[in-house]
Protein backbone atom coordinates (compact mmCIF):
# COMPACT_ATOMS: atom_id res chain seq x y z
CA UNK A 1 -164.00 -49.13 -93.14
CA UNK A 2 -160.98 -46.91 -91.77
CA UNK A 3 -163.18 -44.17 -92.06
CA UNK A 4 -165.69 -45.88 -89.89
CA UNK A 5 -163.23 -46.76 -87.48
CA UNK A 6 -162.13 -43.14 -86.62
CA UNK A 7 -165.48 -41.91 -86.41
CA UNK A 8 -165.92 -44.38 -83.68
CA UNK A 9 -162.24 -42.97 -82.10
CA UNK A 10 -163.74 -39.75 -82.24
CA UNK A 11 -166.91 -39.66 -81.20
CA UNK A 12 -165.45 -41.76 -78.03
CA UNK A 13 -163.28 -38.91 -77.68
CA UNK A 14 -165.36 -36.50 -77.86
CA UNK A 15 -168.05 -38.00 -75.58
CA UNK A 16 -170.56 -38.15 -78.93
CA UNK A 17 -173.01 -40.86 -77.84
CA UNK A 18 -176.00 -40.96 -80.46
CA UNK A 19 -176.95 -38.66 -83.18
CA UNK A 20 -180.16 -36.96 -80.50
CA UNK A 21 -177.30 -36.54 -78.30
CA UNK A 22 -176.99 -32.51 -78.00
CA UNK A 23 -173.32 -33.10 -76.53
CA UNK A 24 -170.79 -31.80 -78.05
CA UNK A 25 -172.36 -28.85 -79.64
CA UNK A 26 -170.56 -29.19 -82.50
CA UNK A 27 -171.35 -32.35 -83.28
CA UNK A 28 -174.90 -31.63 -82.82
CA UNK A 29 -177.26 -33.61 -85.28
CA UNK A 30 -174.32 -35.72 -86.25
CA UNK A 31 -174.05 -39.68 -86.34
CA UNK A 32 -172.27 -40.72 -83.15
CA UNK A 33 -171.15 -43.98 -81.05
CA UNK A 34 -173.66 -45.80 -81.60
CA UNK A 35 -174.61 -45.24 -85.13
CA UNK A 36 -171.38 -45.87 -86.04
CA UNK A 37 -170.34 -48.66 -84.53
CA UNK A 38 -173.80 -50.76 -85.73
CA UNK A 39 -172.59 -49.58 -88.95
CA UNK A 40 -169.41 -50.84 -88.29
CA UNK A 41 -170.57 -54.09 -87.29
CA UNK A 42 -172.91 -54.71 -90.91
CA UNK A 43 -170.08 -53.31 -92.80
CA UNK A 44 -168.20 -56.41 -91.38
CA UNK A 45 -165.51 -54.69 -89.53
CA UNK A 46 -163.69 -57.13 -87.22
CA UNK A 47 -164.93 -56.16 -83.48
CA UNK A 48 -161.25 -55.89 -82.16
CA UNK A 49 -160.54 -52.69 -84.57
CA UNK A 50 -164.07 -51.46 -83.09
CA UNK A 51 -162.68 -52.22 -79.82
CA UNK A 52 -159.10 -50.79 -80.50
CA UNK A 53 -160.86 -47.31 -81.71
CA UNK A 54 -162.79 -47.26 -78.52
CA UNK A 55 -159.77 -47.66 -76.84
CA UNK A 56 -157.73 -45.13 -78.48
CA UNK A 57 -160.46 -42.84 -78.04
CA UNK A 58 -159.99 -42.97 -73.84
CA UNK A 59 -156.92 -42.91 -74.23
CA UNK A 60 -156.80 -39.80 -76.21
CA UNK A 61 -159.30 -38.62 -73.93
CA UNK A 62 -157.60 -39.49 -70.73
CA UNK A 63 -154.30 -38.11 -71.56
CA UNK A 64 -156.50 -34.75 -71.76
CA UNK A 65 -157.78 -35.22 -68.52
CA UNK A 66 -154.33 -35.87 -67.55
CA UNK A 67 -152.78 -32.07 -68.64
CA UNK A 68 -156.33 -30.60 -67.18
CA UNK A 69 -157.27 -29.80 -70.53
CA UNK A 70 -160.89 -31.50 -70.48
CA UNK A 71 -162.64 -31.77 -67.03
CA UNK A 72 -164.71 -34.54 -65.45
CA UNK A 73 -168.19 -34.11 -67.19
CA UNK A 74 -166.22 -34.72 -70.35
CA UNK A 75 -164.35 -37.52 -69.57
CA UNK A 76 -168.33 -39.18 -68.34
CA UNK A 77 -169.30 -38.11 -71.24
CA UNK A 78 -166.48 -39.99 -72.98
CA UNK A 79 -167.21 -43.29 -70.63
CA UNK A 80 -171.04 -42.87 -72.01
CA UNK A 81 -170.17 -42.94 -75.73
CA UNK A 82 -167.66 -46.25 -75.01
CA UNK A 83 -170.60 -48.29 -73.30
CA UNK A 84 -172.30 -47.47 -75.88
CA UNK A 85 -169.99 -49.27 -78.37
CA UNK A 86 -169.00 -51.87 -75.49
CA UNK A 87 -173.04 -52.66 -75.67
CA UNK A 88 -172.52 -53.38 -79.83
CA UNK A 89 -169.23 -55.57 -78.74
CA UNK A 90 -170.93 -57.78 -75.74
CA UNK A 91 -171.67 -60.43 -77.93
CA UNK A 92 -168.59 -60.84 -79.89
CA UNK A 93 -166.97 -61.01 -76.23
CA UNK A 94 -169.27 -63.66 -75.17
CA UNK A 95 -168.84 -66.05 -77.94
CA UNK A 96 -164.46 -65.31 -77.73
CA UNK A 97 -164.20 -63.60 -80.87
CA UNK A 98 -162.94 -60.68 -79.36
CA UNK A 99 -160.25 -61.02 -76.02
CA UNK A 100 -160.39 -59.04 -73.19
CA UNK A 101 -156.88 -57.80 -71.93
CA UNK A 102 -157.15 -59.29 -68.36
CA UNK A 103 -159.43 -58.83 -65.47
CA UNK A 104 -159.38 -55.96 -63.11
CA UNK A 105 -161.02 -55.93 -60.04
CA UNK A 106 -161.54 -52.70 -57.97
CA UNK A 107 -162.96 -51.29 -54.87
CA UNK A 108 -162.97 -48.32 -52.65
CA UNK A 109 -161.36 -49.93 -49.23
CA UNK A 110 -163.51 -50.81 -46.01
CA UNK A 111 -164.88 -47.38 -44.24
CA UNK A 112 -164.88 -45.36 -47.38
CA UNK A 113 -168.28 -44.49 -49.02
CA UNK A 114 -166.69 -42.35 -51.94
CA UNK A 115 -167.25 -43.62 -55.12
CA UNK A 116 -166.47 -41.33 -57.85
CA UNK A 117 -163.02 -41.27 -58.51
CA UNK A 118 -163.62 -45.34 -58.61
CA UNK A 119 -166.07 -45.28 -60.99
CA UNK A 120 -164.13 -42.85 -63.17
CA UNK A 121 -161.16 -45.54 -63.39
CA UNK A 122 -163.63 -47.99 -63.89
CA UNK A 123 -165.05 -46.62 -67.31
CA UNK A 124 -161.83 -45.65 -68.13
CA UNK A 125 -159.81 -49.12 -68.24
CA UNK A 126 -163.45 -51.42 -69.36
CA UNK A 127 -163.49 -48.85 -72.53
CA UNK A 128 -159.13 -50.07 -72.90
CA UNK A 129 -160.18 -53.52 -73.27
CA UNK A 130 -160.11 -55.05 -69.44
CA UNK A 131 -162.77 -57.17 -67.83
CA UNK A 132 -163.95 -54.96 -64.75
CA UNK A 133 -165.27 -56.31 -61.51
CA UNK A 134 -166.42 -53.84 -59.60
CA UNK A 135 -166.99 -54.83 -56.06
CA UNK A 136 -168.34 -51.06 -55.28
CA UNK A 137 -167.67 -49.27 -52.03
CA UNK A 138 -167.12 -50.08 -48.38
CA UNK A 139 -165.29 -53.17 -49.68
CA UNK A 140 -164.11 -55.36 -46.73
CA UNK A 141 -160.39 -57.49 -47.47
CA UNK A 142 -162.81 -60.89 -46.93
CA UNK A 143 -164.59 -59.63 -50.39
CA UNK A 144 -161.39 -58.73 -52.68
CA UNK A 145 -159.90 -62.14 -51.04
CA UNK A 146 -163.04 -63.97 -52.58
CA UNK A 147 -162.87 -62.34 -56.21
CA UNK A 148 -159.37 -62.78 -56.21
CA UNK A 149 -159.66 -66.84 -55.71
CA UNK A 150 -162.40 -66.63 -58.45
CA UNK A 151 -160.34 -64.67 -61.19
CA UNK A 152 -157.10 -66.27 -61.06
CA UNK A 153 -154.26 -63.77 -62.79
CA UNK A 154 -156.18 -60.53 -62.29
CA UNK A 155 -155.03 -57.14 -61.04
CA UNK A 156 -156.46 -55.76 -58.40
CA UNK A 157 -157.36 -51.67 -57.99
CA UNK A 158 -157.70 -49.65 -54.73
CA UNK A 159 -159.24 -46.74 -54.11
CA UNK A 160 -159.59 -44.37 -51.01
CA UNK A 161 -160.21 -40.73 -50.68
CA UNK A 162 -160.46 -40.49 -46.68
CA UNK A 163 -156.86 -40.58 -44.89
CA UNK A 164 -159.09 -42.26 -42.01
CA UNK A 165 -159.24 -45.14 -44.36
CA UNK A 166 -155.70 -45.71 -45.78
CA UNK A 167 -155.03 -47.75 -42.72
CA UNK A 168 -157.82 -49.95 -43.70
CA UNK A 169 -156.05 -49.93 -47.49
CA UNK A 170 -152.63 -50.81 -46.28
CA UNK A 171 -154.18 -53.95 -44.39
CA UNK A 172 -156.15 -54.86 -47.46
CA UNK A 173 -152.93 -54.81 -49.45
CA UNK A 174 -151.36 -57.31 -46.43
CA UNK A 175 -154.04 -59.46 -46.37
CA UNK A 176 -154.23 -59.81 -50.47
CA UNK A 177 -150.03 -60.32 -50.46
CA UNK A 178 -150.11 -62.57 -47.78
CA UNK A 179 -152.92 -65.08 -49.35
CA UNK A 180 -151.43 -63.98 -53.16
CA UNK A 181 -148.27 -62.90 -53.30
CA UNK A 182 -147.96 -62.72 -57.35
CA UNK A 183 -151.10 -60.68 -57.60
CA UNK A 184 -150.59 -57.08 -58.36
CA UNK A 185 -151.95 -54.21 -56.79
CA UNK A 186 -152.44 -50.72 -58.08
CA UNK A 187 -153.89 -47.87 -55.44
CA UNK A 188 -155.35 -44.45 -55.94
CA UNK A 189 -156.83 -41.87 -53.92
CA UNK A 190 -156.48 -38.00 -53.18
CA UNK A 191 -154.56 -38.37 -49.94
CA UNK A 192 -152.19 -40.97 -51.33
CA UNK A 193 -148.68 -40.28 -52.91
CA UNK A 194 -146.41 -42.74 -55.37
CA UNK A 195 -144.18 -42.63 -51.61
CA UNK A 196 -147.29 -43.28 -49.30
CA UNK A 197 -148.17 -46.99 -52.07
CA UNK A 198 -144.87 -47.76 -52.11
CA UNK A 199 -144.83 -48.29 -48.18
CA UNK A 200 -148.49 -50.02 -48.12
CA UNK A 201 -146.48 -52.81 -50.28
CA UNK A 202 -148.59 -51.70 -53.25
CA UNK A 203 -147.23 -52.08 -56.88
CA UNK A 204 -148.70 -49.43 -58.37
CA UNK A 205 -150.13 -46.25 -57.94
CA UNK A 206 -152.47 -43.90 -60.14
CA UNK A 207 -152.95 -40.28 -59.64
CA UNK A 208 -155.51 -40.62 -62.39
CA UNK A 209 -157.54 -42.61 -64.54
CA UNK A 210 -155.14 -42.39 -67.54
CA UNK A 211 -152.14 -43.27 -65.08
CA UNK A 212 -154.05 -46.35 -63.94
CA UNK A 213 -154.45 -47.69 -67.55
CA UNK A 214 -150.54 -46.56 -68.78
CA UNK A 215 -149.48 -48.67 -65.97
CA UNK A 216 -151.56 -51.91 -66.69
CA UNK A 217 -150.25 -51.82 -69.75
CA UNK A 218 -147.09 -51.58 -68.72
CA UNK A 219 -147.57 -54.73 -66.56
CA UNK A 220 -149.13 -55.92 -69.80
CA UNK A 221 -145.70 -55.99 -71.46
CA UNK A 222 -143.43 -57.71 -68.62
């Protein structure tokens, strides 16, 4: 079973999704994800070590991304090969034998069309065991307000890549502390700067996917 376990790790690591997957090359022909994880499942191993060797695999993954030793079609390659195990897990999640860590809701602020650094953090903290509610692009403060009344104790995740549009991020952030003042808020972006969140009144800030999910566990732990 432990041998199962870090196949799954692995081939989550390695962005191995199936065994007709052709990516990586050497892992060509080769059980991956998703064989292993159905075998996983008849072999009877409890869905939260499935779901902990997913998540070590991101994280192992991320941390990569992090010293710019793997590259973005990698790391999509890794998100593939965890919703490919998340797929095996959704009905152990659904009946509560297997706990998410928290919800996380996240959106790319009003006046910003950009998407894929979002969607990147996205796949990245779902395959780390969080409930993600994505409320896409364009996201007006009305909309996060809304979610945020509907998922009582989440965290919420901002994202902006045009500096046109960190004004509209900073009034998000007032808007969401004014209405919930014990809700934290974690912000990432290309034009924005640990210095530049701190003075939007955010609590957090990512300067990449990895960074995002260190810090919610962080929170996890207070």
């Amino acid at each position: 079973m432990n041998e199962l376990i870090q196949k799954i790790g692995l081939c989550v690591e390695r962005g191995k999704v199936n065994k007709v997957s052709p990516f990586p090359a050497d892992m060509k022909g080769l059980d991956g994800a998703d064989e292993y994880t159905r075998q996983a499942i008849e072999a009877g191993v409890k869905p939260d070590a499935i779901l902990q060797a997913c998540n070590d695999g991101m994280q192992r993954i991320g941390e990569k991304f992090g010293r710019n030793e793997v590259f973005i079609p990698e790391l999509l390659m890794s998100a593939k090969a965890m919703h490919t195990v998340m797929a095996h897990l959704k009905p152990f999640f659904k009946s509560g034998s297997v706990k998410s860590k928290g919800k996380f809701i996240l959106g790319t602020v009003a006046g910003d069309l950009h998407d894929i650094g979002k969607n990147l953090v996205s796949m990245i903290i779902e395959g780390n065991g969080w409930e993600v509610i994505d409320l896409g692009v364009d996201v007006k403060p009305a909309s996060f307000l809304q979610k945020i009344k509907e998922n009582p104790g989440c965290v919420v995740g901002l994202s902006a890549l045009l500096t046109t549009t960190m004004g509209n991020m900073a009034d998000t952030i007032k808007q969401i502390k004014a209405s919930y003042s014990d809700v934290r808020i974690i912000v990432g972006g290309a034009p924005l700067t640990e210095n530049i969140a701190a003075e939007m009144g955010a609590d957090g800030y990512a300067r990449d996917p990895q960074n995002a999910v260190d810090w919610l566990n962080a929170i996890g732990t207070i």
